[in-house]
N, C-alpha and C. Protein backbone atom coordinates (compact mmCIF):
# COMPACT_ATOMS: atom_id res chain seq x y z
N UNK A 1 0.82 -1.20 0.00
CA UNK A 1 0.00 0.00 0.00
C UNK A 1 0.86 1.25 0.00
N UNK A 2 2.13 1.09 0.75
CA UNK A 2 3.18 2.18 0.78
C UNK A 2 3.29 2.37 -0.88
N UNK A 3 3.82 1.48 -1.34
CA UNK A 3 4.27 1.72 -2.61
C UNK A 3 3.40 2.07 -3.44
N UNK A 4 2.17 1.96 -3.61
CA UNK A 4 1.30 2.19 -4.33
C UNK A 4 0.67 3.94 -4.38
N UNK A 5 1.10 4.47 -3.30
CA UNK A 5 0.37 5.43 -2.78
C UNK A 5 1.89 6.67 -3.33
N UNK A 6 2.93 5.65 -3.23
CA UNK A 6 4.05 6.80 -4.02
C UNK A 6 4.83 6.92 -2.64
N UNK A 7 5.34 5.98 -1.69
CA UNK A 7 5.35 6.86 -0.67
C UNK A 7 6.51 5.69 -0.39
N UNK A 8 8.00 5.96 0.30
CA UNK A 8 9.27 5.16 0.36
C UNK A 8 8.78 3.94 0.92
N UNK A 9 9.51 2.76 0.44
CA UNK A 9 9.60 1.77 1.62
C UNK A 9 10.86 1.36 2.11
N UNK A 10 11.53 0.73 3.01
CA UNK A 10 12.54 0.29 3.31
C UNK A 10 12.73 -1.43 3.69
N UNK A 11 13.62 -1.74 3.25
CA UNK A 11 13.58 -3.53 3.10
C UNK A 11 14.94 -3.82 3.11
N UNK A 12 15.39 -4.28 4.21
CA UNK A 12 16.71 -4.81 3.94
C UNK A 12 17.17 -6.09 3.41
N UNK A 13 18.23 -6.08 2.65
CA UNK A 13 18.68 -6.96 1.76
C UNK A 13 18.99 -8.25 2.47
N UNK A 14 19.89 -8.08 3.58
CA UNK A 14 20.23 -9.08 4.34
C UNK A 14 19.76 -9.35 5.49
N UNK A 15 20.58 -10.14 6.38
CA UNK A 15 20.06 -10.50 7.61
C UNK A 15 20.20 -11.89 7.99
N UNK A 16 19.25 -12.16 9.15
CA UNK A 16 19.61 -13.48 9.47
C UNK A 16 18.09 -14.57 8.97
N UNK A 17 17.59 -13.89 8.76
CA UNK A 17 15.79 -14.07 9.04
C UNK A 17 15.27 -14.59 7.17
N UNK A 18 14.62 -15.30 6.99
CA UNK A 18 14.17 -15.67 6.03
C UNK A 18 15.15 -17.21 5.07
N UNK A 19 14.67 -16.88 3.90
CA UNK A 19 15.79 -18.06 3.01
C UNK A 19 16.54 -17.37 2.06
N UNK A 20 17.29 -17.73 1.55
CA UNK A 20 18.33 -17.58 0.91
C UNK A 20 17.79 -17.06 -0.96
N UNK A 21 17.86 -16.15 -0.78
CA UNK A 21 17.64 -15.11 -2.49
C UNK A 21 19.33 -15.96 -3.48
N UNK A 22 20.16 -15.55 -3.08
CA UNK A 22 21.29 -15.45 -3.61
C UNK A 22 22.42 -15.11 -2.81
N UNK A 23 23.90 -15.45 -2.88
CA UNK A 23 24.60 -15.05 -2.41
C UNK A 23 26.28 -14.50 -3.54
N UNK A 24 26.68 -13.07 -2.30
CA UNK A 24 27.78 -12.92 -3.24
C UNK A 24 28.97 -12.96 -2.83
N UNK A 25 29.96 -13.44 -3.42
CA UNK A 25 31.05 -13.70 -2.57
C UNK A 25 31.99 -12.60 -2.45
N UNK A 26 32.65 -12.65 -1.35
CA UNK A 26 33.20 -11.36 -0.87
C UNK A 26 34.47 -12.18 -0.42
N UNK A 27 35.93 -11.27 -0.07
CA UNK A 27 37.35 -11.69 0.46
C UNK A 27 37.20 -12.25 1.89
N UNK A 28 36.36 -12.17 2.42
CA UNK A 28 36.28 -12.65 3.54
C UNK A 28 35.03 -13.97 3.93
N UNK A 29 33.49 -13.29 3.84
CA UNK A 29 32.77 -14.52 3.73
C UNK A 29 31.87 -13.93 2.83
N UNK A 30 30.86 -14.71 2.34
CA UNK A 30 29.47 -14.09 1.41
C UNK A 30 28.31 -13.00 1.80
N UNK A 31 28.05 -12.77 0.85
CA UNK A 31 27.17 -12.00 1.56
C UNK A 31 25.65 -12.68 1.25
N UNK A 32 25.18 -13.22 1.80
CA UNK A 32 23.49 -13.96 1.70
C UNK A 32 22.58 -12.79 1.75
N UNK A 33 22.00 -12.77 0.56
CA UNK A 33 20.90 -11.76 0.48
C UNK A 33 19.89 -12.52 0.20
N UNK A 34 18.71 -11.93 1.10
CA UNK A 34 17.30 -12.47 1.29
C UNK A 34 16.25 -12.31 0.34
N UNK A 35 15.09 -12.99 0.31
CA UNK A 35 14.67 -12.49 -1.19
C UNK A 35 13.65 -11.34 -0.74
N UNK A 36 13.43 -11.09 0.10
CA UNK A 36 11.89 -10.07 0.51
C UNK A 36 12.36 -8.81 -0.62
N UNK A 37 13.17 -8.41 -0.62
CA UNK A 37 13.45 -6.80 -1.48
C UNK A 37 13.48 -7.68 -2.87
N UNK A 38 13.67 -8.30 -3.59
CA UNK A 38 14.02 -8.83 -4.66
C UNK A 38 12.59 -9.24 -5.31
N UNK A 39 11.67 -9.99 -4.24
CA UNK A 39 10.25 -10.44 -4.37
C UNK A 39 9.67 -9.07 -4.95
N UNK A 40 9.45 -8.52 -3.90
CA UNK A 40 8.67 -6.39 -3.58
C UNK A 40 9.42 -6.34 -4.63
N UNK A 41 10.48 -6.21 -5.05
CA UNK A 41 10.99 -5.38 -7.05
C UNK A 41 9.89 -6.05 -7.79
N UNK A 42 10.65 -7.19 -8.03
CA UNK A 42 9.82 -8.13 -8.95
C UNK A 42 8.18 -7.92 -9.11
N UNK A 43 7.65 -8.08 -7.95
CA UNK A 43 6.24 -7.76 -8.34
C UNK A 43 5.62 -6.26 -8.37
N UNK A 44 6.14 -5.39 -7.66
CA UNK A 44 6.17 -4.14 -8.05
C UNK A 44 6.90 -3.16 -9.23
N UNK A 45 7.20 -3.67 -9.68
CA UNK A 45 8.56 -3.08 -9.92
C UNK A 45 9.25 -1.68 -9.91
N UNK A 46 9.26 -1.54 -8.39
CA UNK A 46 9.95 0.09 -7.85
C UNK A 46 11.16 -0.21 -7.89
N UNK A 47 11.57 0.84 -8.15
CA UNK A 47 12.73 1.47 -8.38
C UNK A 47 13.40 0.90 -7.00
N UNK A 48 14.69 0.11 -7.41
CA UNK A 48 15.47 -0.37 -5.95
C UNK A 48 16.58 -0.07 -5.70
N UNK A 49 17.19 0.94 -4.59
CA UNK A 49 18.58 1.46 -4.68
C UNK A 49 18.75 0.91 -3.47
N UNK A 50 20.31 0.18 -3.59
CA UNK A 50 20.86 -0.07 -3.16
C UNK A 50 21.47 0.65 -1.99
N UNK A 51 21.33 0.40 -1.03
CA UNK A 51 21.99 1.59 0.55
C UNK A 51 22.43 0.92 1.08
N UNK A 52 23.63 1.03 1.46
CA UNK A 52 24.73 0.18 2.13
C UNK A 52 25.43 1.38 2.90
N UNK A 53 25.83 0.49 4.30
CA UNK A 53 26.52 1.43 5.48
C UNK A 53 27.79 0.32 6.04
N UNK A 54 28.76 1.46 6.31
CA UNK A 54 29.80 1.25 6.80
C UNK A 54 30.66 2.19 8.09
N UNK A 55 31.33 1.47 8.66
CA UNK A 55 31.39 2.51 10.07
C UNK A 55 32.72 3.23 9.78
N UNK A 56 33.46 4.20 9.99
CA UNK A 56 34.61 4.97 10.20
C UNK A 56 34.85 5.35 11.53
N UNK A 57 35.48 4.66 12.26
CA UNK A 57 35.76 5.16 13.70
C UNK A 57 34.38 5.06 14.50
N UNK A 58 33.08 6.25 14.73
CA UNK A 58 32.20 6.06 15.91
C UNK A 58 31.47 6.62 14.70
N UNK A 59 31.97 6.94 13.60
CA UNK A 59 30.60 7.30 12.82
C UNK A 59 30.17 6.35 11.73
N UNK A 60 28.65 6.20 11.41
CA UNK A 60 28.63 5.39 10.38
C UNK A 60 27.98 6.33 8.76
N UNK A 61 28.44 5.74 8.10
CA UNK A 61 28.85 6.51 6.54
C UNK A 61 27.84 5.65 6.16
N UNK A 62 26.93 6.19 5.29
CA UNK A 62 25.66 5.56 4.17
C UNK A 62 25.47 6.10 3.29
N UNK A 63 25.69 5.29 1.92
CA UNK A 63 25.76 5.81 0.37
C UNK A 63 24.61 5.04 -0.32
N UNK A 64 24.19 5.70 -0.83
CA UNK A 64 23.26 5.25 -1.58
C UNK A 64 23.42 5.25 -3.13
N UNK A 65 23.48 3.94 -3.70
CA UNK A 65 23.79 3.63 -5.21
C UNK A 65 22.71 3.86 -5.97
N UNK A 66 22.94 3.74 -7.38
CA UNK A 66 22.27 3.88 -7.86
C UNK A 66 21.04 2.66 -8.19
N UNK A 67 19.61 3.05 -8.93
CA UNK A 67 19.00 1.30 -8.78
C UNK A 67 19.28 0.18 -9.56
N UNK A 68 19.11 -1.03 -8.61
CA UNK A 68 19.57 -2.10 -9.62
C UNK A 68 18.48 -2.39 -10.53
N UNK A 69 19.24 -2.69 -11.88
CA UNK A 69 18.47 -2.61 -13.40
C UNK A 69 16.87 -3.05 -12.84
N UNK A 70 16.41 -2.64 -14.17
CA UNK A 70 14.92 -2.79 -13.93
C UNK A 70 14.52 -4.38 -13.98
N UNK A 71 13.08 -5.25 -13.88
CA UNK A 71 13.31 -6.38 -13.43
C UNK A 71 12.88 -6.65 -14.91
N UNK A 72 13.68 -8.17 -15.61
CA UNK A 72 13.37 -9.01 -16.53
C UNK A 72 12.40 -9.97 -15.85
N UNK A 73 11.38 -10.44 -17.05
CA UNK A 73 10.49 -11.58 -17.12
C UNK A 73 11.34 -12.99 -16.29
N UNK A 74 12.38 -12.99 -16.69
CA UNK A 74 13.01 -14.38 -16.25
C UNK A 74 13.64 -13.99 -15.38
N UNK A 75 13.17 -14.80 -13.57
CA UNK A 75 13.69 -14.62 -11.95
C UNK A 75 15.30 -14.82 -12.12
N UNK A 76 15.36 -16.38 -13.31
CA UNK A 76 17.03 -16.99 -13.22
C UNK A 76 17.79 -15.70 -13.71
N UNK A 77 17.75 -15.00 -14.69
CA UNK A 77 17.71 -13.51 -15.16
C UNK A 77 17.92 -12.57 -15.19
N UNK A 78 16.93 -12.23 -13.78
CA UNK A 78 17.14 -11.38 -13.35
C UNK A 78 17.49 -11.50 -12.10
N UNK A 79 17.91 -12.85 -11.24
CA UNK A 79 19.24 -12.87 -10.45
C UNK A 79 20.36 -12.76 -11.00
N UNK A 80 20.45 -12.94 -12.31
CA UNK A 80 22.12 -13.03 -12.49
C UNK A 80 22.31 -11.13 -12.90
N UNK A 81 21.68 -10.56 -13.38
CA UNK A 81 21.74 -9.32 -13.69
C UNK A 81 21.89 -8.27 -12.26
N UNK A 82 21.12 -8.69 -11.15
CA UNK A 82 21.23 -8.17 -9.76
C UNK A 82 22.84 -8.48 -9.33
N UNK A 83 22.75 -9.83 -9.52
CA UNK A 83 24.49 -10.62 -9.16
C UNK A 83 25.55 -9.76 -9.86
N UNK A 84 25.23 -9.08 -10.82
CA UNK A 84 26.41 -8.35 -11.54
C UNK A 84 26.12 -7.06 -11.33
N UNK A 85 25.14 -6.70 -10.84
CA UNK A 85 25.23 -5.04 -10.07
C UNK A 85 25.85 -4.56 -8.56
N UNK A 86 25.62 -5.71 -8.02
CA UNK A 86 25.61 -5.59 -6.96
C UNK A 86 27.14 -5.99 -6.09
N UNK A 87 28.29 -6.76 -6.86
CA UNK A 87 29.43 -6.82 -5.88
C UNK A 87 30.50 -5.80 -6.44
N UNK A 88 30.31 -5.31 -7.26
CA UNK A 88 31.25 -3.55 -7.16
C UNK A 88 30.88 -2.36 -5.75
N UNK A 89 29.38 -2.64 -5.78
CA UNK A 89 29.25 -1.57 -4.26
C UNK A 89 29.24 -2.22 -3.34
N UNK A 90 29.16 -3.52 -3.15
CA UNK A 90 29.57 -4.43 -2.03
C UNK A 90 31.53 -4.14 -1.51
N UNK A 91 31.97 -4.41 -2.18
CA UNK A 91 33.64 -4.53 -2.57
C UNK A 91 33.61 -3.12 -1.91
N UNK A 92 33.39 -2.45 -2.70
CA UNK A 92 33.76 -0.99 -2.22
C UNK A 92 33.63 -0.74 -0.51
C-alpha cells in the first residue's frame, strides 16, 4: 500500500531471518541476500537502490547507489543481472 500510494519503503537486503535469495562472494565470507526486497521489485517493480553502510571510527557513513536494473520476465535472469550489479558496491 506504501508503494502504491508513491510513498518510500525500506527492506533490507540481508540478515539473518528468512531463506536464501542469492549469495555474493566477498574476500572474507558471502554476503546472503534475502529475497523479501528482490520479491517487492519483482512484483512491483519500484525502483530499488541499493543503501549500504559502513562505520569509520564512531561514525557510520551511508551511500546510496544507484537502482539495480529494472526487473526481466526471467527470476534466473534477473538474479544473475542483480548478481552483476551488486558486488562492485559491495567490494567498495
Amino acid at each position: 500500500q506504501r508503494l502504491h500510494s508513491g510513498r518510500t519503503v525500506y527492506l533490507a537486503g540481508d540478515g539473518i531471518h528468512g531463506s536464501e535469495a542469492f549469495r555474493i562472494a566477498l574476500p572474507v565470507v558471502p554476503l546472503i541476500l534475502r529475497p523479501g526486497w528482490f520479491i517487492l521489485r519483482r512484483t512491483t517493480r519500484a525502483t530499488t537502490l541499493p543503501i549500504l553502510s559502513h562505520r569509520e571510527g564512531r561514525r557510520v557513513v551511508v551511500t546510496l547507489h544507484e537502482p539495480l536494473p529494472v526487473p526481466v520476465e526471467s527470476a534466473a535472469a534477473d538474479v544473475v543481472a542483480c548478481r552483476a550489479h551488486l558486488p562492485p558496491l559491495v567490494e567498495d
